[in-house]
N, C-alpha and C. Protein backbone atom coordinates (compact mmCIF):
# COMPACT_ATOMS: atom_id res chain seq x y z
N UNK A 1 53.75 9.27 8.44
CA UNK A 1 53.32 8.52 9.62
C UNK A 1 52.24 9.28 10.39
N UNK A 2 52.32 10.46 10.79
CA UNK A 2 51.29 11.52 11.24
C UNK A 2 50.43 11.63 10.38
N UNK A 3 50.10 11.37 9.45
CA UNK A 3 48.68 11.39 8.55
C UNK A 3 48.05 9.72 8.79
N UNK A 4 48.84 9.31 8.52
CA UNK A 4 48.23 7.69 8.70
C UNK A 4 47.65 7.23 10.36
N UNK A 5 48.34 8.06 11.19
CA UNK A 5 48.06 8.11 12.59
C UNK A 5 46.64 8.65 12.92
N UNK A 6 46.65 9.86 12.09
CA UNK A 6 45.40 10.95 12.07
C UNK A 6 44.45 10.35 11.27
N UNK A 7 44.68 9.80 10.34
CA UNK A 7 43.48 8.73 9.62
C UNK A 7 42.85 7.39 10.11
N UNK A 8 43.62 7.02 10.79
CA UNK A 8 43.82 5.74 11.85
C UNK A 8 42.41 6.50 13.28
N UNK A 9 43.20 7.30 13.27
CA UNK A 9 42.29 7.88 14.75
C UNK A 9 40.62 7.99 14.52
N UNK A 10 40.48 8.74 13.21
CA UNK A 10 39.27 9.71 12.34
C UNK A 10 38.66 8.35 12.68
N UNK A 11 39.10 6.91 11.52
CA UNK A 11 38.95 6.12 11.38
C UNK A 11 37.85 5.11 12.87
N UNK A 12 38.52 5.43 14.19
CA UNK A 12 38.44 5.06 15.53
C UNK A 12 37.50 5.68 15.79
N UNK A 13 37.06 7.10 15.80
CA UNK A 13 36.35 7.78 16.30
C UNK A 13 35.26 7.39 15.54
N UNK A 14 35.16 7.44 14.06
CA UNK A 14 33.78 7.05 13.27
C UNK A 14 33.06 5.96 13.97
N UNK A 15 34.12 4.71 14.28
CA UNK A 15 33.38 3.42 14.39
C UNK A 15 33.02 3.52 15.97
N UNK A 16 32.72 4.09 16.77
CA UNK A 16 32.03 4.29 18.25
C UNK A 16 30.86 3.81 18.24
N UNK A 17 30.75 3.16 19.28
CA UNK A 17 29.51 2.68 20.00
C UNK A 17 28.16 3.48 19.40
N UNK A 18 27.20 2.98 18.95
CA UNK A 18 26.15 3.94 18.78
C UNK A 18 25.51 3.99 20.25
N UNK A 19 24.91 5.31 20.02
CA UNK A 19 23.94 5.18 21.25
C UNK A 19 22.46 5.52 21.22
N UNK A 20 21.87 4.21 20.95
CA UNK A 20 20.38 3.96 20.67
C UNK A 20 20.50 3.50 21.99
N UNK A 21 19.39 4.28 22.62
CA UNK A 21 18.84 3.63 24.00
C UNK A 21 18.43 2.07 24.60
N UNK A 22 19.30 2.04 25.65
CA UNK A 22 18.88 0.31 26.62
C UNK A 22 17.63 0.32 26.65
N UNK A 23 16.86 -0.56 25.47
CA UNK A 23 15.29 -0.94 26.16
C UNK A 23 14.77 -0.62 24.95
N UNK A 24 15.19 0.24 23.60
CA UNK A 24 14.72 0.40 22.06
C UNK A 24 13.93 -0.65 21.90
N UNK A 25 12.76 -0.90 21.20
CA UNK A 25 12.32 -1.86 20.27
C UNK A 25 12.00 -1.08 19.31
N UNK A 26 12.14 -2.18 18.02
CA UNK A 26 11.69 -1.93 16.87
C UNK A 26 11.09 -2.67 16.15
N UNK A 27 10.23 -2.27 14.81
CA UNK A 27 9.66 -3.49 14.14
C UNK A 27 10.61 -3.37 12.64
N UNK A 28 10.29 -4.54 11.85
CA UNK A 28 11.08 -4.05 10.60
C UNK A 28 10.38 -5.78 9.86
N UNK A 29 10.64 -6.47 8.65
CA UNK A 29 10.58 -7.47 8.40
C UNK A 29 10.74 -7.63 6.91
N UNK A 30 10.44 -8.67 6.13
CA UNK A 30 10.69 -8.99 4.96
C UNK A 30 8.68 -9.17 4.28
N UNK A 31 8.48 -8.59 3.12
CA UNK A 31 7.35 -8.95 2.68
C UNK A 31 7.41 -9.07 1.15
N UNK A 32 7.61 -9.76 0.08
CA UNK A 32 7.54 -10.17 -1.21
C UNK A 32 7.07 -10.33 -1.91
N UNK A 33 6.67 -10.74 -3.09
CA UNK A 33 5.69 -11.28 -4.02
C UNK A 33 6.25 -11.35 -5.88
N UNK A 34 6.25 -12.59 -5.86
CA UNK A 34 6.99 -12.39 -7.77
C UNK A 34 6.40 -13.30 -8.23
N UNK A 35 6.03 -12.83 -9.61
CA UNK A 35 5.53 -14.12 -10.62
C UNK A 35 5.93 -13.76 -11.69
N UNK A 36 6.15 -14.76 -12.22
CA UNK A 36 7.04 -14.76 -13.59
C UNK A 36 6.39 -16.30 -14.63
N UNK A 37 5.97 -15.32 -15.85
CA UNK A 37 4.95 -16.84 -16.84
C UNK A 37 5.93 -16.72 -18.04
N UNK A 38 6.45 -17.96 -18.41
CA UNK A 38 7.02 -17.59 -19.82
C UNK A 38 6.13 -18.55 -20.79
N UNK A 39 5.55 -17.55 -21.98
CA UNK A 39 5.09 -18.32 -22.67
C UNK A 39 5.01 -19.18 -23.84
N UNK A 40 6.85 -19.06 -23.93
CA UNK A 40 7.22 -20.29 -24.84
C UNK A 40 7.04 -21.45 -24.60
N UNK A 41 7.66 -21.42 -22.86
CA UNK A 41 7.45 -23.00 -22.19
C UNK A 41 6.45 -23.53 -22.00
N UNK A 42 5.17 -22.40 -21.51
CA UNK A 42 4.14 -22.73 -20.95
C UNK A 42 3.91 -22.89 -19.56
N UNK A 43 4.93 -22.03 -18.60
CA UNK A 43 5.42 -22.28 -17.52
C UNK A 43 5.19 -21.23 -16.77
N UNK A 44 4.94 -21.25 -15.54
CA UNK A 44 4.81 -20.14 -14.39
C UNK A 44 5.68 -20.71 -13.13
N UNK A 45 6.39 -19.36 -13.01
CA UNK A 45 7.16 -19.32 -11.28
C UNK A 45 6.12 -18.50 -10.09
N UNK A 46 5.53 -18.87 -9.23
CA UNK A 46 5.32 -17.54 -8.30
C UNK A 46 6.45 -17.87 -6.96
N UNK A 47 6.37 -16.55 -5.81
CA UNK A 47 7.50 -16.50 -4.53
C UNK A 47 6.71 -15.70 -4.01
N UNK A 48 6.50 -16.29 -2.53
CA UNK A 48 6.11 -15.45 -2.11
C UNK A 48 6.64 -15.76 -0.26
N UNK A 49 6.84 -14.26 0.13
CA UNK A 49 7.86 -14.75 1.26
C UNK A 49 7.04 -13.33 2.63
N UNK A 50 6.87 -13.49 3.47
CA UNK A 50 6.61 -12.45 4.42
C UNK A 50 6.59 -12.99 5.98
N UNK A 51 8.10 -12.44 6.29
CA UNK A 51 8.46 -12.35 7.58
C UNK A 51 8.45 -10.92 8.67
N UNK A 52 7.54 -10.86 9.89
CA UNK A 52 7.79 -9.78 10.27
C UNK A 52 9.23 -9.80 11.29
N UNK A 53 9.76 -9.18 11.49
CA UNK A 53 10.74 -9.14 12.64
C UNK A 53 10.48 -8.09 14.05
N UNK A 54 11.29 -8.75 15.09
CA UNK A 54 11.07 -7.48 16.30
C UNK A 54 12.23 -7.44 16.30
N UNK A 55 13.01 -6.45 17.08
CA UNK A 55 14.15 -6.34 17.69
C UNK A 55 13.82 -5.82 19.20
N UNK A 56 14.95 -6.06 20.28
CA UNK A 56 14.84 -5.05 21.33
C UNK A 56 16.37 -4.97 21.86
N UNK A 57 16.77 -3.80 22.04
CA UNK A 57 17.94 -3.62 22.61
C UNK A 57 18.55 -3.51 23.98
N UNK A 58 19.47 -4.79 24.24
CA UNK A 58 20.00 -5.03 25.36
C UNK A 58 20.71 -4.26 26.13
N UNK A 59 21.62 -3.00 25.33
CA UNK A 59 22.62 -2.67 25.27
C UNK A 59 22.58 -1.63 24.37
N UNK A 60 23.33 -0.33 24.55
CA UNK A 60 23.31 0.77 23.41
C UNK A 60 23.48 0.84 22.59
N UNK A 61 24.18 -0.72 22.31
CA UNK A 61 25.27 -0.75 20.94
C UNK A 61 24.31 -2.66 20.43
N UNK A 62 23.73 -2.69 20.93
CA UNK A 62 23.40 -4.12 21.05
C UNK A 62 21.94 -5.13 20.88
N UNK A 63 21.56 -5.44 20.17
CA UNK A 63 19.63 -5.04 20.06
C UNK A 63 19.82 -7.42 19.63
N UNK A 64 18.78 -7.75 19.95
CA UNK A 64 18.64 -8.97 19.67
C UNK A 64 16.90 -9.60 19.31
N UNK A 65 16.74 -10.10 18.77
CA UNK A 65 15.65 -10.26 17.91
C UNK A 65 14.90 -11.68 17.19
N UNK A 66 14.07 -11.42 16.73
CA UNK A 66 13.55 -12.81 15.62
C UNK A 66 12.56 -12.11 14.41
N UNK A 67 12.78 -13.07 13.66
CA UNK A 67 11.71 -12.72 12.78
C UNK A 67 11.00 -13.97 12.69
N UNK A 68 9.74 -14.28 12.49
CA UNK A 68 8.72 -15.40 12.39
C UNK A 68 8.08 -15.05 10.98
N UNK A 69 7.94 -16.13 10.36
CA UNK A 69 6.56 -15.65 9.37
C UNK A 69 6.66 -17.22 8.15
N UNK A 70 6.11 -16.77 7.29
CA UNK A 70 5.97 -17.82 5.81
C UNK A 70 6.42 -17.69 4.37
N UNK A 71 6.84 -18.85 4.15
CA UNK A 71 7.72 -18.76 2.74
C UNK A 71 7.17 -19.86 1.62
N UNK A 72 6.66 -19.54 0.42
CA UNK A 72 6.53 -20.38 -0.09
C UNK A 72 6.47 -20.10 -1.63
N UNK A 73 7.00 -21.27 -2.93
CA UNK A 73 7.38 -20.73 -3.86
C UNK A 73 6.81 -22.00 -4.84
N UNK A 74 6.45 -21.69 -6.04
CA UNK A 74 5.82 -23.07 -7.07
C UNK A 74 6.19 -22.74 -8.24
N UNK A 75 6.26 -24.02 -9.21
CA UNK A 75 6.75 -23.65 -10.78
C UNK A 75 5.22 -24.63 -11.33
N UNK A 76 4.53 -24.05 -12.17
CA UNK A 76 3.85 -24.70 -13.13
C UNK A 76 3.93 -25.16 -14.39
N UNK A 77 4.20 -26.05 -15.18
CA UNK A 77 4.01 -26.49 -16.87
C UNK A 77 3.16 -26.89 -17.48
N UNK A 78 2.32 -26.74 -18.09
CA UNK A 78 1.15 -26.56 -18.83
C UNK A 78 1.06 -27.64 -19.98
N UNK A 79 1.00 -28.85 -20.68
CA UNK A 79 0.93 -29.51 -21.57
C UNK A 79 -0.53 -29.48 -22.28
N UNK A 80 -0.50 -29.99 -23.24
CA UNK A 80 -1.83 -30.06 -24.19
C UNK A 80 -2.48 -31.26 -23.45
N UNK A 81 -1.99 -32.17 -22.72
CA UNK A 81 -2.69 -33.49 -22.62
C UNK A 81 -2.37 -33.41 -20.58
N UNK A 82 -2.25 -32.05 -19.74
CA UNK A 82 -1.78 -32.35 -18.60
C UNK A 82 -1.16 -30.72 -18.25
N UNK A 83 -0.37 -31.44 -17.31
CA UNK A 83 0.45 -30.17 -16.46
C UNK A 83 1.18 -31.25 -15.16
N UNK A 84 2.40 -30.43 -14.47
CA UNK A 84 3.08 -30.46 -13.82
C UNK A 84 3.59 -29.72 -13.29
N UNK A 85 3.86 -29.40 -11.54
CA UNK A 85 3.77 -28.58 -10.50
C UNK A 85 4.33 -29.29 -9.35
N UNK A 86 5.41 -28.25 -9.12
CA UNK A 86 6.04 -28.56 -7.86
C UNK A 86 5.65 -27.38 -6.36
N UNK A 87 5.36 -27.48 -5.72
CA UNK A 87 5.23 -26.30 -4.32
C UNK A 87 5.99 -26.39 -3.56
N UNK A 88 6.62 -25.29 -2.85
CA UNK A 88 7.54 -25.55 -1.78
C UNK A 88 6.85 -24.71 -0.51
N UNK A 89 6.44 -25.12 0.39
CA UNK A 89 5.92 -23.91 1.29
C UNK A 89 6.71 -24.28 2.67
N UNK A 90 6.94 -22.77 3.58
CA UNK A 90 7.51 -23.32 4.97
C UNK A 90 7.36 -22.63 5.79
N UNK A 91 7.49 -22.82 6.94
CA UNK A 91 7.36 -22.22 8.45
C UNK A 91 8.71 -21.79 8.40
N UNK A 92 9.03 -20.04 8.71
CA UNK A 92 10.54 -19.61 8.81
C UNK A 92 10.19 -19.15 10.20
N UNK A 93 11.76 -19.73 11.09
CA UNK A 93 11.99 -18.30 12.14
C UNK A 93 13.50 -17.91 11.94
N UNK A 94 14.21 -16.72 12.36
CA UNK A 94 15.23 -16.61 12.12
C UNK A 94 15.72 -15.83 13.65
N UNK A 95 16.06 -16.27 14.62
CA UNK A 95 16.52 -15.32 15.94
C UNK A 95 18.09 -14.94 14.91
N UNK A 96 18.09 -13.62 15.67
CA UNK A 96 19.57 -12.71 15.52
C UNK A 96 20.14 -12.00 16.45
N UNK A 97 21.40 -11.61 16.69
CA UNK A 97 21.84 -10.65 16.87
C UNK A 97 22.56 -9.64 16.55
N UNK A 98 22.83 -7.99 16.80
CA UNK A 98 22.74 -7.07 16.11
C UNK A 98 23.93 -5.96 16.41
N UNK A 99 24.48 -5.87 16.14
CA UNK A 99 25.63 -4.83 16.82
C UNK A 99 26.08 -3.55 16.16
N UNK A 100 26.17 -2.39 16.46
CA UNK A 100 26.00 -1.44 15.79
C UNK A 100 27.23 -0.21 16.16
N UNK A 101 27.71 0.23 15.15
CA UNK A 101 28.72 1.50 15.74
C UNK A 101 28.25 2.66 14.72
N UNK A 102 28.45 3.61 14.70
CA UNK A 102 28.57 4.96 14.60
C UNK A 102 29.46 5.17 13.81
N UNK A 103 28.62 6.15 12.44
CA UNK A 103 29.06 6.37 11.33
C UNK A 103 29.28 8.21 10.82
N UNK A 104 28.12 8.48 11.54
CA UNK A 104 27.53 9.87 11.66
C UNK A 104 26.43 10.28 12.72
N UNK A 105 26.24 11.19 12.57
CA UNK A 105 24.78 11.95 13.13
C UNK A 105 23.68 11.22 13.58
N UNK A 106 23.37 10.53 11.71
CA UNK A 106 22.28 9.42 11.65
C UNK A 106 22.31 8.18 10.68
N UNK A 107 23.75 8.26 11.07
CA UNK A 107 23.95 7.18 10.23
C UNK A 107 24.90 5.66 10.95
N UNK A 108 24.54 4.55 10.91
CA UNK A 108 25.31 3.56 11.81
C UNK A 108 25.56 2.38 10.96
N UNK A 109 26.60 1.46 10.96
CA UNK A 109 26.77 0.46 10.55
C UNK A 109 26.73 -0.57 11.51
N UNK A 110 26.30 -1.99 10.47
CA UNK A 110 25.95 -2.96 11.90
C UNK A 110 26.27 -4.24 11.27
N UNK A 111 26.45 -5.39 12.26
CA UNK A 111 27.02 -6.52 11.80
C UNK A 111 25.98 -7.50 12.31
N UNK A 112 25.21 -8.35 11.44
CA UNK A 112 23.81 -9.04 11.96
C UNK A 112 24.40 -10.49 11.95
N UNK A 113 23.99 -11.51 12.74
CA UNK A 113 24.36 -12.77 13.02
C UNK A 113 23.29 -13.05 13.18
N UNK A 114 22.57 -13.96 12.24
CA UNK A 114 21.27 -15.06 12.76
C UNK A 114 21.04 -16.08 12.20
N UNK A 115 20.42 -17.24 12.72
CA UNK A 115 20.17 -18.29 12.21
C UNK A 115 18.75 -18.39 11.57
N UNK A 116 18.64 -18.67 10.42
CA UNK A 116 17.53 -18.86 10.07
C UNK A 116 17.46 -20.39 9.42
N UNK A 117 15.98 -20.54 9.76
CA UNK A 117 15.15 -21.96 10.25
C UNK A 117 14.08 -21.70 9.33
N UNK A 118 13.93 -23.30 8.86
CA UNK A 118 12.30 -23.43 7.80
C UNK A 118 12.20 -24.85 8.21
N UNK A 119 10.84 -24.79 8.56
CA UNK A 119 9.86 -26.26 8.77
C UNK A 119 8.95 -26.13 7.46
N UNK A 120 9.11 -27.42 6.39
CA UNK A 120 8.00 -27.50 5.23
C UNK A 120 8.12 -28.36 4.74
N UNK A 121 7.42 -27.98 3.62
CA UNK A 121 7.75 -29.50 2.70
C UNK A 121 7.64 -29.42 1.44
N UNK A 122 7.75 -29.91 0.27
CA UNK A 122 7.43 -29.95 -1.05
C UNK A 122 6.95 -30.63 -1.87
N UNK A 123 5.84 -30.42 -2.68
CA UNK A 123 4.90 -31.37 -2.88
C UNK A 123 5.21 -31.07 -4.41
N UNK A 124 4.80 -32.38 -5.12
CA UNK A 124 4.96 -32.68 -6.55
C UNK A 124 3.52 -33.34 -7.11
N UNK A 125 2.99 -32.04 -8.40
CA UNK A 125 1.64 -32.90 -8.73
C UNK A 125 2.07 -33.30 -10.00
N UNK A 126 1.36 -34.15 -10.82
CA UNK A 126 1.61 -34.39 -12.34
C UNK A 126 -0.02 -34.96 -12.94
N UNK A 127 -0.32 -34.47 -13.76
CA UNK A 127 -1.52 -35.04 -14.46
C UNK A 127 -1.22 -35.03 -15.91
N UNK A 128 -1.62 -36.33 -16.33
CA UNK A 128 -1.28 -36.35 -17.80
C UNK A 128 -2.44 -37.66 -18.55
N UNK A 129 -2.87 -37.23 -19.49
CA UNK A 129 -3.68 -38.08 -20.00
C UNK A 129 -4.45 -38.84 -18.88
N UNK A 130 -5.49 -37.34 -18.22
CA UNK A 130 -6.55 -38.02 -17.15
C UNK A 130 -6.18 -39.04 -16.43
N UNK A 131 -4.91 -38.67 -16.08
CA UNK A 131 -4.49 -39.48 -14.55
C UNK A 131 -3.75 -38.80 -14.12
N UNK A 132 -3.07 -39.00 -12.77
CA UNK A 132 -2.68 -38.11 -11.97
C UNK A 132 -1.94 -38.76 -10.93
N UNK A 133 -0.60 -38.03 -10.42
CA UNK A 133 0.05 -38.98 -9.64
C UNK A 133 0.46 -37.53 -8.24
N UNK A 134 0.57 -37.64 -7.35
CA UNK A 134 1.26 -36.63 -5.84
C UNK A 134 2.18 -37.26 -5.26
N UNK A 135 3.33 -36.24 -4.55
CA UNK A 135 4.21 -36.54 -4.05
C UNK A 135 4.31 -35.58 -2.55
N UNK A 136 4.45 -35.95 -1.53
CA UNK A 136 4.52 -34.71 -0.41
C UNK A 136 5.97 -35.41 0.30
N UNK A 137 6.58 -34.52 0.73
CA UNK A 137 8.17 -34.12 1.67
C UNK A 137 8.14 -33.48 2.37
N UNK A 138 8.32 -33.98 3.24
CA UNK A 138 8.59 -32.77 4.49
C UNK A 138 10.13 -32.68 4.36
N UNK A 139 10.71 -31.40 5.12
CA UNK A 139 12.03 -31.28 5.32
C UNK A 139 12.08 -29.96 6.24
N UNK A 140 13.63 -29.70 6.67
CA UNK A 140 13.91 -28.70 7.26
C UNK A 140 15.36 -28.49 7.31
N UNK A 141 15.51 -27.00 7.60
CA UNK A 141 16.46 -26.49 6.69
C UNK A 141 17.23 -25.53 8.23
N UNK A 142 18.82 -25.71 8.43
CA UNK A 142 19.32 -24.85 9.31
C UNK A 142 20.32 -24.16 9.02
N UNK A 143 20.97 -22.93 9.11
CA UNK A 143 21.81 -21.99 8.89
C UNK A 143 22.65 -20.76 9.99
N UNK A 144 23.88 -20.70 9.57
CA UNK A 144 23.85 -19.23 10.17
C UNK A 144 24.78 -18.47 8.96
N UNK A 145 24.09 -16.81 9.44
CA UNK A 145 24.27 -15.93 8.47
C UNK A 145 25.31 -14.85 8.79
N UNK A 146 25.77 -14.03 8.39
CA UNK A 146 25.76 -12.86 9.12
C UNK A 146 26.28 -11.78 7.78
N UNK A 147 25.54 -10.75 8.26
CA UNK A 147 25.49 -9.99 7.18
C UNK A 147 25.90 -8.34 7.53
N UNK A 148 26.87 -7.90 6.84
CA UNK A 148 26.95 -6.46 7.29
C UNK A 148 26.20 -5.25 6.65
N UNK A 149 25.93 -4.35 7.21
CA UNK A 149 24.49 -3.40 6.52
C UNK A 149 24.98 -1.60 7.37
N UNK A 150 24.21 -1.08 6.81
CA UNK A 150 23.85 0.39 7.28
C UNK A 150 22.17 0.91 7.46
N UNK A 151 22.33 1.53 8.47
CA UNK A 151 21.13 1.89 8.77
C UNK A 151 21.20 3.89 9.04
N UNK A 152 20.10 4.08 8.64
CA UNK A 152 19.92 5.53 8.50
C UNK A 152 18.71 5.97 8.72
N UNK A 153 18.90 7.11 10.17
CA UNK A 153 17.43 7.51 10.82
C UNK A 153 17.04 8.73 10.03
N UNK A 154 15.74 8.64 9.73
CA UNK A 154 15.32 9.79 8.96
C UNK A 154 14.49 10.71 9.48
N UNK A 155 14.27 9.53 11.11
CA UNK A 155 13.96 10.65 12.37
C UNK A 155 13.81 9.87 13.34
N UNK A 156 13.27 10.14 13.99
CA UNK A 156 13.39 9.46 15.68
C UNK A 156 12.90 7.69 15.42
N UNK A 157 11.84 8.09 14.39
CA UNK A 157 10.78 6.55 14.72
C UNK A 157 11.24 5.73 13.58
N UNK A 158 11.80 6.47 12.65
CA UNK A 158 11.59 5.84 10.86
C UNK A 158 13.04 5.76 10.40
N UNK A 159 13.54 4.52 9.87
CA UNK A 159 15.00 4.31 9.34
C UNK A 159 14.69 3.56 8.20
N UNK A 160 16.01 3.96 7.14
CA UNK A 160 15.73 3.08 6.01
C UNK A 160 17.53 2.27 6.31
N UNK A 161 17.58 0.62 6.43
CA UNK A 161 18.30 -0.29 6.30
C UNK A 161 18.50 -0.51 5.40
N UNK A 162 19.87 -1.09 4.70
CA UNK A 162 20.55 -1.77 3.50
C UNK A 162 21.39 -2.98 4.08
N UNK A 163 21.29 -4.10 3.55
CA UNK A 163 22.04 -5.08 3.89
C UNK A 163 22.87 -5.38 2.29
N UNK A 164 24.41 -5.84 2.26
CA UNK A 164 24.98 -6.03 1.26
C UNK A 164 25.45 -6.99 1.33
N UNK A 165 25.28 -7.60 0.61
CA UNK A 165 25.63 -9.28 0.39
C UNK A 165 25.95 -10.14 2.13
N UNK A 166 26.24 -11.48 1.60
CA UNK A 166 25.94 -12.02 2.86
C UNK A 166 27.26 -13.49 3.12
N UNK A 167 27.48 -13.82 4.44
CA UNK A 167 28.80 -14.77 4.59
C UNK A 167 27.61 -15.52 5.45
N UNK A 168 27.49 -16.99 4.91
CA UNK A 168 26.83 -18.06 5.43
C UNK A 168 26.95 -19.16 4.97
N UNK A 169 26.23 -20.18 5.99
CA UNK A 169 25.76 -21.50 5.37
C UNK A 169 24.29 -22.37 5.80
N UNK A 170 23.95 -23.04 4.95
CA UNK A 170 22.49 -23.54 4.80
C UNK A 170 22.79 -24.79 4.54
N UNK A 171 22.04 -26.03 5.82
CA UNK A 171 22.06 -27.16 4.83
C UNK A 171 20.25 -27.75 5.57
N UNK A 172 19.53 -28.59 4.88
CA UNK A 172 18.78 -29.09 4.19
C UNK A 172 18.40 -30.16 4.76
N UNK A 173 17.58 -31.06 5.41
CA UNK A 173 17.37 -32.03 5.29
C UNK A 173 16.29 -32.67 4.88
N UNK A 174 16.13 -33.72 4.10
CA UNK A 174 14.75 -34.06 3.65
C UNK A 174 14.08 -35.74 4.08
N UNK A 175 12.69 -36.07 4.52
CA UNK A 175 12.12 -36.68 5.56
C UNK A 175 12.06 -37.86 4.19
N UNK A 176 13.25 -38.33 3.27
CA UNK A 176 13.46 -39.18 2.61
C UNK A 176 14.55 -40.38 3.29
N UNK A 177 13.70 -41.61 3.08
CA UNK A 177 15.27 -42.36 3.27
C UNK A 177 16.46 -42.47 2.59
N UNK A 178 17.38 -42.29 2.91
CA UNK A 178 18.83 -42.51 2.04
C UNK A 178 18.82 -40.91 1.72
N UNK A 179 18.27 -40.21 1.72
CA UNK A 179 17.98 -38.70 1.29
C UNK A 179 19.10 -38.13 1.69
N UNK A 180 20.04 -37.36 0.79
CA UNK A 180 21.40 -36.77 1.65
C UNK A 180 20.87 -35.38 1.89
N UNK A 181 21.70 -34.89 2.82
CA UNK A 181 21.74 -33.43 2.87
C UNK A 181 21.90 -32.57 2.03
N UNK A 182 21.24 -31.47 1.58
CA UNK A 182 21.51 -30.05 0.49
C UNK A 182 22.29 -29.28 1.38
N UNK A 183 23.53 -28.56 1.39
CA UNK A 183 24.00 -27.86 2.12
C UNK A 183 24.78 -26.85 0.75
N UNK A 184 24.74 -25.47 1.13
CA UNK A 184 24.92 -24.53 0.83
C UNK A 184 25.74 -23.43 1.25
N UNK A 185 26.70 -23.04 0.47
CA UNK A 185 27.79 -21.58 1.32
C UNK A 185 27.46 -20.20 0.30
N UNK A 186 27.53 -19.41 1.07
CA UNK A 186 27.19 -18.21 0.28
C UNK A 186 28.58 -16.95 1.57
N UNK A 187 29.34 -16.52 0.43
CA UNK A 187 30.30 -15.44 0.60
C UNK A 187 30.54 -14.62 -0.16
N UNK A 188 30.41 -13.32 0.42
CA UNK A 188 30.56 -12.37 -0.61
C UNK A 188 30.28 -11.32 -0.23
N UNK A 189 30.59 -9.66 -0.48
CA UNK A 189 30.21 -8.48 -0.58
C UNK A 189 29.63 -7.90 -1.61
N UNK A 190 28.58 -8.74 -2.27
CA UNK A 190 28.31 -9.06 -3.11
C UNK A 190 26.98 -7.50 -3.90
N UNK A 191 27.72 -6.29 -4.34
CA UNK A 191 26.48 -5.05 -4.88
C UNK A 191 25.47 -5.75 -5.36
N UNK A 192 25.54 -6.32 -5.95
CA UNK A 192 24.47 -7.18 -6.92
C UNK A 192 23.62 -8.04 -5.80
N UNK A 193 23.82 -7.54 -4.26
CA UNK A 193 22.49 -8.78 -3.47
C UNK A 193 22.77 -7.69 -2.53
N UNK A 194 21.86 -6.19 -2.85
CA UNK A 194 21.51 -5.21 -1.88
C UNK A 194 20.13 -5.36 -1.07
N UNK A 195 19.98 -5.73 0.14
CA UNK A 195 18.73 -5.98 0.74
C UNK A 195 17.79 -4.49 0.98
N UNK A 196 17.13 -3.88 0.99
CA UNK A 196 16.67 -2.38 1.29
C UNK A 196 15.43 -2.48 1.74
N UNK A 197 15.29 -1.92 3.26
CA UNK A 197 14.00 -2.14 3.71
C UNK A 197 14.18 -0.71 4.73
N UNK A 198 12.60 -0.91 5.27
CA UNK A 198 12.48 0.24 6.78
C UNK A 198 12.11 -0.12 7.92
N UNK A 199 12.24 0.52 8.56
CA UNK A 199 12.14 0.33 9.94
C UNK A 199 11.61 0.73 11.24
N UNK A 200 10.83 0.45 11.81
CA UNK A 200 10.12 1.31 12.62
C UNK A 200 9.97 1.46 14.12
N UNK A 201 11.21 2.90 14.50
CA UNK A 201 11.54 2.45 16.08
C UNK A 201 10.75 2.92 16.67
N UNK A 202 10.52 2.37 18.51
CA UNK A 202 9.38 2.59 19.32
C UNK A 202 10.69 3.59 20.38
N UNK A 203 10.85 4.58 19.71
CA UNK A 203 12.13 5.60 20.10
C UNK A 203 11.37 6.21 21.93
N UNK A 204 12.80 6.02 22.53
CA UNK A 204 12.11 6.46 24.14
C UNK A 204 12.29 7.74 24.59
């Protein structure tokens, strides 16, 4: 019972309040780029995604934020007589909030809550035997996330973040009539969806 008490306590003391200063800002964000051609199909994927984020902290333990930026992703198919292409492009914002305790020295764990938002649309081309047909959609897409992570200062100004898998939901709507909703759940602690980025505090 006295060891489990004493592990219990250790346990208490680790998870303390961090104390990053009332009034911190920081920058940090998401920036991407993938393409992928396979040339059996005749097919190309590109992704391309770049959100910056701010944070500023309310509270020692407590920082709240957005990220703004653009997302957009296309598949191409290539025929002898044509091709076919879908685009998806969108306006993201994602406000959050951020809560953080004390792990070590320079090391903190944190629990992120935000909603992230896309205004876009998706467009469909097709050309085949010198004709050609388009399709454009608008839609928009709402969620909330929350994701638990670690963060680690490597000095006053510069941290490297990990986010590990994620507990949410996403649903979809599209500027179709009769068009149902896409809605989406994602749960999990999932190694296999490690986020890893840096960070850059405006330390006071």
């Amino acid at each position: 019972m006295k060891k489990l008490l004493l592990s219990a306590a250790i346990v208490a003391f680790g998870l303390s309040n961090a104390q990053i200063a009332k009034g911190t800002t920081y920058l940090s964000g998401t920036a991407a780029y993938s393409s992928t051609e396979d040339n059996n199909e005749d097919t190309k994927t590109e992704d391309f995604r770049i959100v910056p984020t701010v944070g500023y902290f309310v509270a020692p333990n407590l920082a709240i934020g957005a990220g703004l930026g653009y997302a957009s992703s296309s598949e191409k198919a290539t025929y002898s007589d044509g091709f076919e292409k879908g685009t998806v492009s969108a306006f993201v914002v994602e406000p959050f909030v951020r809560k953080y305790w004390t792990l070590g020295d320079k090391l903190y764990i944190f629990g992120q809550l935000s909603v992230p938002m896309e205004f876009g649309n998706a467009k469909y081309e097709e050309t085949e035997n010198n004709s050609s047909f388009s399709e454009k959609v608008n839609y928009n897409s709402f969620g909330v996330s929350v994701k638990p992570g670690l963060d680690y200062f490597l000095n006053k100004n510069w941290t490297i973040e990990a986010t590990i898998g994620e507990f949410g939901y996403n649903t979809t709507k599209w500027d179709i009539e009769g068009a149902q909703n896409t809605n989406n759940f994602n749960f999990g602690l999932n190694l296999a969806n490690v986020g890893i980025g840096v960070k850059y505090v405006f330390a006071k």
